[in-house]
Protein backbone atom coordinates (compact mmCIF):
# COMPACT_ATOMS: atom_id res chain seq x y z
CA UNK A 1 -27.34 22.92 46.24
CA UNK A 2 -25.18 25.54 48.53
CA UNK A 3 -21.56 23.32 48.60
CA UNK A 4 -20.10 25.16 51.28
CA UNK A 5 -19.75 22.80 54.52
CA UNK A 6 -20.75 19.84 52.61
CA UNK A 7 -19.23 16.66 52.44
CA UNK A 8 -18.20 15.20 49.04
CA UNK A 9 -16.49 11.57 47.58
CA UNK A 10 -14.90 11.93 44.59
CA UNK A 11 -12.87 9.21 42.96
CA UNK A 12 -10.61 9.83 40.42
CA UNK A 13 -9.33 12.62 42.15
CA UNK A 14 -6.11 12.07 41.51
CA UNK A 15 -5.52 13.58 38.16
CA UNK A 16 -7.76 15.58 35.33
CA UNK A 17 -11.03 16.10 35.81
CA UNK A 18 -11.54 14.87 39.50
CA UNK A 19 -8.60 16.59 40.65
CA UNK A 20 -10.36 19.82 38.52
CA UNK A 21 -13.73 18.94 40.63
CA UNK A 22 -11.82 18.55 43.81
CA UNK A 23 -10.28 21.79 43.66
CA UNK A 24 -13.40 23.89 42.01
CA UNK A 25 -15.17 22.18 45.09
CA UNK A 26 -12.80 23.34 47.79
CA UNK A 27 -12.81 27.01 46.64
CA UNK A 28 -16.88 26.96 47.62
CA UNK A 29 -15.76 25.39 51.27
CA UNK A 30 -16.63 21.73 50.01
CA UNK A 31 -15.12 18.94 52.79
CA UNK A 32 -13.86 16.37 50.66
CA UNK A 33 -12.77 12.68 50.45
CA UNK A 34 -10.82 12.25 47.92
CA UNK A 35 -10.07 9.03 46.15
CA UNK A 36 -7.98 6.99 43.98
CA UNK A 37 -5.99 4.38 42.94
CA UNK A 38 -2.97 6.67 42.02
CA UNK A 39 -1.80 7.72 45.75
CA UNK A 40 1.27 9.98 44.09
CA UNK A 41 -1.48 11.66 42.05
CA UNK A 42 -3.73 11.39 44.68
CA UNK A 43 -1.29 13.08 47.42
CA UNK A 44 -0.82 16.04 45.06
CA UNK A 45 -4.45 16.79 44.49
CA UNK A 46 -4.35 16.94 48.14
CA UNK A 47 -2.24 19.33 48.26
CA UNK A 48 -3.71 21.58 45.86
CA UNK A 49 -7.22 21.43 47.46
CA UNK A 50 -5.80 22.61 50.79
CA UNK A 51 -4.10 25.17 49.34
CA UNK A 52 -6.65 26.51 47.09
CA UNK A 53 -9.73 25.92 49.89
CA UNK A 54 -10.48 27.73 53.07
CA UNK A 55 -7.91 27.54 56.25
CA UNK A 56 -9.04 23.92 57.89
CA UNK A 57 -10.83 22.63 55.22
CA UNK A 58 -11.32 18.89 55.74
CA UNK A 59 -9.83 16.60 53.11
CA UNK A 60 -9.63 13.25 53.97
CA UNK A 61 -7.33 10.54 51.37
CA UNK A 62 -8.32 7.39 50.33
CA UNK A 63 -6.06 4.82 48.46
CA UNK A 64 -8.98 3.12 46.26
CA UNK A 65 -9.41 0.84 43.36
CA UNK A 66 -13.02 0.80 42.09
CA UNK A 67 -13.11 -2.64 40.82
CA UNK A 68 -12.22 -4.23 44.68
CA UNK A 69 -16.10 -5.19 45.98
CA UNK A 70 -14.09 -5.17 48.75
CA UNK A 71 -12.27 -1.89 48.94
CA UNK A 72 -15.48 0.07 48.20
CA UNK A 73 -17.70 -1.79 50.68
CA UNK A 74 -15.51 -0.62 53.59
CA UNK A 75 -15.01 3.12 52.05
CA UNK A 76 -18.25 4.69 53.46
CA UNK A 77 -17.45 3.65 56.94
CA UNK A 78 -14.06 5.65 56.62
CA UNK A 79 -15.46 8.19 54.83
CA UNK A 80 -17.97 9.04 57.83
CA UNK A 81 -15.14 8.37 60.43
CA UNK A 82 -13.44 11.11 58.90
CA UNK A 83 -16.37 13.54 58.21
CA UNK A 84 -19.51 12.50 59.69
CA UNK A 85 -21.92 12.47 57.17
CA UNK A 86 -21.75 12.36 52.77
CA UNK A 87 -23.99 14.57 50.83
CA UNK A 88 -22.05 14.69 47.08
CA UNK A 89 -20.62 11.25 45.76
CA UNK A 90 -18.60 12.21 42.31
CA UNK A 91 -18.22 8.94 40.29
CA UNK A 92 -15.50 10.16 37.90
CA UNK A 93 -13.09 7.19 38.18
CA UNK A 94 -12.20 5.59 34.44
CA UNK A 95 -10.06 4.35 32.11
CA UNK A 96 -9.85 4.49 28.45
CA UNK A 97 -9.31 1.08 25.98
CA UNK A 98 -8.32 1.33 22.45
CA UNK A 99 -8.74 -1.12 19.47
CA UNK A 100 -11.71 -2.90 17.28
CA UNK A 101 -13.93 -5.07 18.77
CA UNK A 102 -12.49 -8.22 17.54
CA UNK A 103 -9.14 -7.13 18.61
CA UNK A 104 -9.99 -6.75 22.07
CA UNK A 105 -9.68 -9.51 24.64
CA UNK A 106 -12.52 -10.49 26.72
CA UNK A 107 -10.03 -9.96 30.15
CA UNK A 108 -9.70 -6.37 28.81
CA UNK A 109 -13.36 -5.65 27.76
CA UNK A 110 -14.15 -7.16 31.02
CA UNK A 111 -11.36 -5.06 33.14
CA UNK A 112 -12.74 -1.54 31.55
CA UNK A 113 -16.94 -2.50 32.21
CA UNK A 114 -15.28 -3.79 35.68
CA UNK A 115 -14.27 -0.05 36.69
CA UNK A 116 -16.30 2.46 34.65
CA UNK A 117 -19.62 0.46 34.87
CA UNK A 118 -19.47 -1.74 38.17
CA UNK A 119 -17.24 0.72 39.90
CA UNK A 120 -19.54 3.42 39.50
CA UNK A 121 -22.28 0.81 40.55
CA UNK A 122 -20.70 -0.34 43.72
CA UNK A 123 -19.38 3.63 44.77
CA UNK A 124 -23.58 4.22 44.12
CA UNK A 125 -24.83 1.18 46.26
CA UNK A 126 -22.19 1.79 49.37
CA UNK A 127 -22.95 5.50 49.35
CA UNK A 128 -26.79 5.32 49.08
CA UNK A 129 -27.74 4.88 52.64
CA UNK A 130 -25.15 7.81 53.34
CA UNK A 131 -26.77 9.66 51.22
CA UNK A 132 -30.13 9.42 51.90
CA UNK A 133 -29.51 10.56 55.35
CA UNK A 134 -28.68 13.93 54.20
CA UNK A 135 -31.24 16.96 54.08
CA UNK A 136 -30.02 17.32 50.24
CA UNK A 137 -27.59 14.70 48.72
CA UNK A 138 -26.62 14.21 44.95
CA UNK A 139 -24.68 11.33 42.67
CA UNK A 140 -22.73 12.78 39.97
CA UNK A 141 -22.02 10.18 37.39
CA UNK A 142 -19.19 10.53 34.71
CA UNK A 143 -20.31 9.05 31.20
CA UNK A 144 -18.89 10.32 27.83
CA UNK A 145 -19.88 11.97 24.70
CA UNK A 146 -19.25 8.16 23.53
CA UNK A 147 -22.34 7.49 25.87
CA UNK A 148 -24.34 9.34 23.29
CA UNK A 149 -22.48 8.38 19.99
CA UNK A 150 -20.43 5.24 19.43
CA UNK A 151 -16.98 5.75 17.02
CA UNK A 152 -15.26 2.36 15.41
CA UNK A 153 -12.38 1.45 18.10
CA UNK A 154 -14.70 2.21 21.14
CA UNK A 155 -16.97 -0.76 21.42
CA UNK A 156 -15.95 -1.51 25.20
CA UNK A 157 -15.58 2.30 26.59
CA UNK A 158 -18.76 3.18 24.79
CA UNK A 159 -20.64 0.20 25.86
CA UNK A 160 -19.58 1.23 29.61
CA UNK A 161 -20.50 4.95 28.93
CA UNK A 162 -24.03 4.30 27.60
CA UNK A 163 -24.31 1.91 30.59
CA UNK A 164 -23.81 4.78 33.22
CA UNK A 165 -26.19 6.94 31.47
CA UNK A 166 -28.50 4.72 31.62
CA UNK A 167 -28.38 3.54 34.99
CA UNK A 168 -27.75 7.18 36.30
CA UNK A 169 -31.47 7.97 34.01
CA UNK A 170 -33.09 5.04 35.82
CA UNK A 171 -32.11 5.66 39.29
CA UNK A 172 -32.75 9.50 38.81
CA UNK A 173 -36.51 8.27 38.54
CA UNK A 174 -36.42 5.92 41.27
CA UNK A 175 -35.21 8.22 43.73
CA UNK A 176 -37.82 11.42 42.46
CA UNK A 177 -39.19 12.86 45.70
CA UNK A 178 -36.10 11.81 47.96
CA UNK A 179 -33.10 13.89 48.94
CA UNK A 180 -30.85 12.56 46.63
CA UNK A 181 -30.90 13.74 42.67
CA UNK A 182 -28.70 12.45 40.11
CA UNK A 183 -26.81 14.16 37.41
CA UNK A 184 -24.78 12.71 34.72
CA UNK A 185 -22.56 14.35 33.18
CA UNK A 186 -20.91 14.29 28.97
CA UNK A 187 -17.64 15.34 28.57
CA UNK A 188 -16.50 16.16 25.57
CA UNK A 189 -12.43 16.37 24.53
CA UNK A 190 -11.54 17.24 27.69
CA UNK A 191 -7.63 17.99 28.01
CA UNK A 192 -6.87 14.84 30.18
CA UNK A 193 -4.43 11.90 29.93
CA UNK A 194 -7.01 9.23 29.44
CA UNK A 195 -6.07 8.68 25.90
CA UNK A 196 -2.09 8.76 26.23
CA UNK A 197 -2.82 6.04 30.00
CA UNK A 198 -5.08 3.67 27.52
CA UNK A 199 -4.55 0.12 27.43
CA UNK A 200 -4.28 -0.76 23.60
CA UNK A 201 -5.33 -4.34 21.83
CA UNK A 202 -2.75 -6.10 20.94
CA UNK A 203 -3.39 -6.43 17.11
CA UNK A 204 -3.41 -2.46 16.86
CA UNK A 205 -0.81 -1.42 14.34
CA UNK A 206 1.69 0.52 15.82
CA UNK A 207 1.63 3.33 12.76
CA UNK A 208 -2.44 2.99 13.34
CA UNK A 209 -1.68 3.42 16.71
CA UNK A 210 0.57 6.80 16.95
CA UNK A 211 -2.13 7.96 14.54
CA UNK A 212 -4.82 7.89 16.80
CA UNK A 213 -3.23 9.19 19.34
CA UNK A 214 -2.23 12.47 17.50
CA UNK A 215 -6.43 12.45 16.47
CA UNK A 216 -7.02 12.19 20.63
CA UNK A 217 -4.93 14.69 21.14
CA UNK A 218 -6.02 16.93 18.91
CA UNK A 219 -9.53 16.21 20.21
CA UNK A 220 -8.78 16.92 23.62
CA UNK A 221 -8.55 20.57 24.10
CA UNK A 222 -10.77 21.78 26.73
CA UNK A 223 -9.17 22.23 30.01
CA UNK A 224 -9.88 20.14 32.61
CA UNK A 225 -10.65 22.79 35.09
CA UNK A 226 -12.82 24.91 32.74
CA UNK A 227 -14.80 21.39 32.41
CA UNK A 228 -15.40 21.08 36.30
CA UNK A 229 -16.74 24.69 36.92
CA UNK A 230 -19.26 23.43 34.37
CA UNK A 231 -19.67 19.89 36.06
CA UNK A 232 -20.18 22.06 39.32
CA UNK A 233 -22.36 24.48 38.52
CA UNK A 234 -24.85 22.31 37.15
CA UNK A 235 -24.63 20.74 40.50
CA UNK A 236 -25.29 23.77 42.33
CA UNK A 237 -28.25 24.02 39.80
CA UNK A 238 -29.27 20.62 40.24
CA UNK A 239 -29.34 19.92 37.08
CA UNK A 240 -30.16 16.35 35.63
CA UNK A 241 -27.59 16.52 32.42
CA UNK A 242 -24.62 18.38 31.58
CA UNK A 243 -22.93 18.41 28.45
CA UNK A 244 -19.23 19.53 28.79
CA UNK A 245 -18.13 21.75 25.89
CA UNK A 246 -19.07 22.63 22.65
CA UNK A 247 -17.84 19.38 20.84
CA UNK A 248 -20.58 17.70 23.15
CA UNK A 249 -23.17 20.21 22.48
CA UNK A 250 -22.37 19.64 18.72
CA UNK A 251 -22.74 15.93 19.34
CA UNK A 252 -25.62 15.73 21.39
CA UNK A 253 -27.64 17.48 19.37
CA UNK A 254 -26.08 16.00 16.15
CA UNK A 255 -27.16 12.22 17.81
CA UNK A 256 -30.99 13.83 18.05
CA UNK A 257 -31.20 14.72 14.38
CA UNK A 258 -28.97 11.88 12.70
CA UNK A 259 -29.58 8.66 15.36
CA UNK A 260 -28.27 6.24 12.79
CA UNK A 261 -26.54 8.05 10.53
CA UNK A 262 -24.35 10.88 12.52
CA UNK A 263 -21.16 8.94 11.99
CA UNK A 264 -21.24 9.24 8.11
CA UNK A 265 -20.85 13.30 9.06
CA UNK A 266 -18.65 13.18 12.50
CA UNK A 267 -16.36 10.28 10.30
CA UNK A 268 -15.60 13.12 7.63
CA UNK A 269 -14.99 16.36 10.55
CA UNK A 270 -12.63 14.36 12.47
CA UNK A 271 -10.38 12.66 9.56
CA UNK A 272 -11.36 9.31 10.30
């Protein structure tokens, strides 16, 4: 897929990894409409795309939370008001929730599925028919390396992780022999501010707490920009699945030989 002159959504754009995307997209003369909940973060990545892209380059801003049905169902019309046509919808959006299972409130569990799962749902559903019109159109869905494996503390991010890769596998079949491909993509520790922006349950000790956040950050080392030249790449390649970084390599591949067991090894490598 040549980018340049092409018309992209990306939500999350605001901050790591979308604002990455948004930028690695402007540099090949991607148009962009850029969204997010964040509008300070939002406004800078803004910024930063004009100033990195080609003189003119059109980036339209749109203030956007991913769990309003409502917000989303009106986004493609502004999104074509501004640009004419969408041929790249980036479903990055997402947020991060720590604690066991048991510690987790149902409001909270049902707050994270809300954006990362029916976000991503509702962004893919709005877009489609936009899409579709396009000579050559592609969804790129954000999951996780915790849409492969699932870690103790994780139950409701992983649960929403595994859910976009599978609906982004299912719909990749459905629409074979259309315009539009799918991709979906596994980050790995990405250097982002997911983990330090997490909501945390309630019953989380605050000792337990400080610990895992010095594990997360630890974890998270790759740098968010190195991570979207991947992310873009493979969809200049068209590629189905991209696994960002060596950590996912390692993991995806460690998933395929141990399917039940891998946590018994990963438990030990990362101190847990």
């Amino acid at each position: 897929m040549k980018l340049s002159g092409r018309v992209a959504v990306v939500t999350g754009a605001g901050s790591g990894i979308g604002r990455a995307l948004a930028l690695g997209l402007a540099r090949r003369g991607c148009h962009l409409a850029l969204a997010d909940i964040d509008e300070v973060g939002l406004d800078r990545s803004i910024a930063e795309t004009i100033a990195v892209g080609i003189p003119g380059l059109p980036v339209s801003r749109h203030p956007l939370d991913v769990a309003s049905r409502e917000a989303v169902a009106a986004l493609p019309a502004a999104v074509l008001a501004a640009h004419g046509r969408v041929d790249l919808l980036v479903n990055n959006a997402g947020v991060a929730l720590g604690g066991l299972f048991e510690q987790v409130s149902e409001a909270d569990f049902d707050w994270l599925m809300e954006i990362n799962f029916h976000g991503l749902v509702r962004m893919t559903r709005a877009f489609l028919p936009a899409l579709r019109a396009s000579d050559e159109a592609r969804i790129v869905n954000l999951s996780s390396v915790y849409g492969l494996i699932s870690p103790p503390g994780q139950a409701a991010y992983s649960a929403s992780k595994f859910a976009v890769r599978g609906f982004s596998n299912a719909l990749r079949h459905e629409l074979a022999g259309s315009t539009v491909g799918v991709t979906v993509v596994h980050p790995g520790g990405v250097a982002t501010a997911i983990a330090r922006r997490a909501r945390v349950a309630p019953g989380v000790a605050p000792e337990e707490l400080t610990r895992r956040m010095a594990q997360a950050e630890k974890m998270l080392r790759l740098p968010p920009a190195r991570a979207a030249e991947i992310i873009v790449r493979a969809v200049e390649q068209g590629r189905a699945r991209v696994l960002v970084g060596g950590d996912a390599q390692f993991i995806g591949l460690l998933e395929r030989l141990m399917p039940v067991h891998y946590w018994r090894l990963l438990a030990r490598l990362v101190g847990m």
